[in-house]
Protein backbone atom coordinates (compact mmCIF):
# COMPACT_ATOMS: atom_id res chain seq x y z
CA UNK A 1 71.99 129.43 83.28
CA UNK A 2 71.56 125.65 84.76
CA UNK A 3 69.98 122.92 83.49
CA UNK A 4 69.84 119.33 84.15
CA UNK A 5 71.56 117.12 82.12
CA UNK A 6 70.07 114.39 80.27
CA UNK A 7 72.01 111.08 81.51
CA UNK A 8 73.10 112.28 85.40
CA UNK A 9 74.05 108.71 85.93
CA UNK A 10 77.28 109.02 83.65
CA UNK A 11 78.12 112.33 84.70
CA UNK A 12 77.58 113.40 88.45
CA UNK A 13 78.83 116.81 89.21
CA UNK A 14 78.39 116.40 93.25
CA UNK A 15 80.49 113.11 93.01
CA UNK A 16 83.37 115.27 90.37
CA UNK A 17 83.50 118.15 92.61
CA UNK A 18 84.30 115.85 96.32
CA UNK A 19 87.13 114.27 94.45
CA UNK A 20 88.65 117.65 93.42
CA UNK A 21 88.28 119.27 97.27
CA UNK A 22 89.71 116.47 98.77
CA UNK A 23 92.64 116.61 96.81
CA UNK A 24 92.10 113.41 93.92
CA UNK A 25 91.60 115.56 91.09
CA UNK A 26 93.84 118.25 89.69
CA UNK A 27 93.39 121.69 88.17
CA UNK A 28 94.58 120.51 84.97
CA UNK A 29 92.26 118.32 84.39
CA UNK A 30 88.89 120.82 85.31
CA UNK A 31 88.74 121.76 81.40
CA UNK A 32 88.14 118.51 80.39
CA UNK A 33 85.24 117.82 83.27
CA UNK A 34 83.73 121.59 81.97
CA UNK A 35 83.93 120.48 78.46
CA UNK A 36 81.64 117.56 79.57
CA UNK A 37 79.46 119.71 81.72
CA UNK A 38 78.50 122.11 79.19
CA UNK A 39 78.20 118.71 76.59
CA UNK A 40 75.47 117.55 79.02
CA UNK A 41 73.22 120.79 79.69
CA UNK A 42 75.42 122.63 82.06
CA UNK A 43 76.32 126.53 81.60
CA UNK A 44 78.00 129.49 82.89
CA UNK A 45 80.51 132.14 82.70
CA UNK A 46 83.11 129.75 84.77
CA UNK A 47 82.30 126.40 82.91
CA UNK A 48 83.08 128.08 79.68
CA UNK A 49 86.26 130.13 80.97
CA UNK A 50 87.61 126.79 81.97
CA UNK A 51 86.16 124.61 79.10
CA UNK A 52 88.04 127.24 76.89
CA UNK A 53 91.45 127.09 79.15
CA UNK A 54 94.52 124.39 76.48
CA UNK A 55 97.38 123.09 78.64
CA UNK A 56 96.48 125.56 82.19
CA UNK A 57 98.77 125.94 84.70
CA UNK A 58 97.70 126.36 88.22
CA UNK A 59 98.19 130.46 87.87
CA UNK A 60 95.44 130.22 84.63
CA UNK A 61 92.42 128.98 87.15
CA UNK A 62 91.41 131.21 89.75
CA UNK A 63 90.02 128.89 92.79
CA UNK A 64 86.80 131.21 92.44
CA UNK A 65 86.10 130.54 88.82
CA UNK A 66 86.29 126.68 90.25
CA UNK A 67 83.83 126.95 92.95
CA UNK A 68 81.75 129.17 90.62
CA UNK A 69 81.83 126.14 87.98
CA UNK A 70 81.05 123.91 90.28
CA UNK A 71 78.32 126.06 91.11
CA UNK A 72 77.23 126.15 87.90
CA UNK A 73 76.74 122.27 87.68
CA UNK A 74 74.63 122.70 90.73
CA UNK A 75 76.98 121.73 93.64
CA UNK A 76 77.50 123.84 96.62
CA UNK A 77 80.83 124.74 96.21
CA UNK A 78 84.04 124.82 97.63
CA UNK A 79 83.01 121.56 99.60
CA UNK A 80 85.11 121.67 102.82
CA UNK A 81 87.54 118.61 103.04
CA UNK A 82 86.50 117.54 106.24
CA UNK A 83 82.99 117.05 104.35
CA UNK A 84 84.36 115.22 101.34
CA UNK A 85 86.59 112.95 103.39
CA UNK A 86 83.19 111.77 104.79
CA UNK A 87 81.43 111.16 101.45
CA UNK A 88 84.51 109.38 100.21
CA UNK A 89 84.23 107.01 103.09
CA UNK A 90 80.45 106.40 102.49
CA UNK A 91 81.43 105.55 99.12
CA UNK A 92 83.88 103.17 99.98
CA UNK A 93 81.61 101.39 103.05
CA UNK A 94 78.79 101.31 100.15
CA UNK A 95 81.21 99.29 97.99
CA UNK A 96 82.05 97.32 100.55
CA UNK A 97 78.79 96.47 102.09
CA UNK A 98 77.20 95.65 98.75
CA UNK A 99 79.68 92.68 98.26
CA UNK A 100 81.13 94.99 95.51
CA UNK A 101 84.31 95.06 97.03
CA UNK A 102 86.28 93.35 100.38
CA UNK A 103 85.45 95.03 103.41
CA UNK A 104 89.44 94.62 104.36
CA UNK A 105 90.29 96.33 101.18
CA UNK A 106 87.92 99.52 101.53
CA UNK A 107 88.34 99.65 105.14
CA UNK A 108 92.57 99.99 104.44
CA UNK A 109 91.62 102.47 101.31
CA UNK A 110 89.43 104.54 104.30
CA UNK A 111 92.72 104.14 106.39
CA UNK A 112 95.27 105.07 104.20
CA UNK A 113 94.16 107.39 101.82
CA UNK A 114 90.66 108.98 102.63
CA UNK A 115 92.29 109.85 106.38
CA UNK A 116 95.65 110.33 104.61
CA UNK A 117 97.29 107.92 107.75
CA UNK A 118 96.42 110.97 109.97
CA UNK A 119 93.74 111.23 113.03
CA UNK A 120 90.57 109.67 111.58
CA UNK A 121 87.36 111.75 112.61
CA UNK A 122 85.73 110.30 115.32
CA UNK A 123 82.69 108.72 112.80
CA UNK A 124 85.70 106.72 111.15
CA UNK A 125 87.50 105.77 114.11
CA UNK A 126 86.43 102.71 115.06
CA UNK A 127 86.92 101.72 111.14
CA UNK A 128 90.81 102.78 110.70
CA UNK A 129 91.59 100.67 114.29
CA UNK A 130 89.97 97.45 113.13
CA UNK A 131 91.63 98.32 109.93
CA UNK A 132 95.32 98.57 111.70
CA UNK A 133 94.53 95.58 113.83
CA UNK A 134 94.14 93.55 110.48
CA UNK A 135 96.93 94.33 108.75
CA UNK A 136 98.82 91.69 110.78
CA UNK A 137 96.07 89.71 112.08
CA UNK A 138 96.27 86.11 112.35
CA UNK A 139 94.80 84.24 109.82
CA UNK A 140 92.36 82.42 112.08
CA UNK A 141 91.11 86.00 113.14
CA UNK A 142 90.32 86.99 109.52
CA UNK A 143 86.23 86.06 110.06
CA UNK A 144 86.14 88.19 113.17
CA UNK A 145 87.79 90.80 111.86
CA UNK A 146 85.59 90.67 108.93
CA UNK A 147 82.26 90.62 110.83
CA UNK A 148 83.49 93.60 113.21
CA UNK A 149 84.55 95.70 109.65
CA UNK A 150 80.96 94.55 108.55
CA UNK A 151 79.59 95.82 111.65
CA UNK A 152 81.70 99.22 112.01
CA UNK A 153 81.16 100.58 108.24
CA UNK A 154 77.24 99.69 108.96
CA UNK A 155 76.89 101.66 112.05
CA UNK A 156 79.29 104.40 109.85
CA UNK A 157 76.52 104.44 107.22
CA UNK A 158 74.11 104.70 109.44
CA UNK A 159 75.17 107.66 111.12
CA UNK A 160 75.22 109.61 108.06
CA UNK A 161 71.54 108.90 107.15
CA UNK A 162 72.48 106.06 104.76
């Protein structure tokens, strides 16, 4: 049984569940997020096998019982990687495009660990090559740079709808 809990802004499932399919959060640490699930409204038969689970291993959690928690806080789960690796990126353009953080700092972050320093997908492309070409930019290219990062995480954003 689902319900919504009563201060989403402290605890957001949807946000929880991208960090654990792209690979930031571990299994050991899924009792402590199901604990807090069913603390804020949350139920069923996977958020309380986990909640209950002291000291798991990875052999203790069955990836189903996972996606079924998930499911349970409302997310559409298992969340492909591909998928998360593109909300993680939104997140980190947001940041940067709301002066919350430097656009050189989440466009490196983007570079080296949401695209793992593999092929970016094509939306963050033209982000991870303006990120490379600053690593050892010139210092009187820094404002260039920094209006073409501008420009690149904006037209990112707005391709996904943001």
């Amino acid at each position: 049984m689902k319900s919504v809990p009563s201060d989403p802004v402290k605890f957001d499932p949807q946000a929880i569940a991208i960090r654990y399919y792209f690979g930031d959060l571990n299994y050991w640490q899924l009792p402590a997020i199901c604990v807090e699930a069913l603390e804020r409204g949350f139920d069923g038969k996977a958020l309380r096998i986990i909640a209950g689970l002291v000291n798991p291993t990875a052999r203790d959690i069955r990836q189903e019982e996972i996606n079924s928690a998930f499911s349970d806080m409302g997310v559409n789960a298992p969340i492909p990687k591909e998928e998360a690796r593109l909300a993680l990126a939104t997140e980190a353009a947001r940041r940067a495009l709301s002066g919350e953080s430097n656009v050189f700092h989440e466009a490196t972050h983007i570079r080296l660990h949401i695209c793992e320093l593999h092929q970016p997908p094509p939306e963050l492309q033209a982000i991870v090559a303006l990120s490379r070409e600053s690593e050892h930019a010139a210092r009187w290219k820094w404002a260039h740079l920094e209006g073409q990062l501008h420009a690149a995480l904006s037209d990112f954003l707005r391709t996904r709808g943001e």
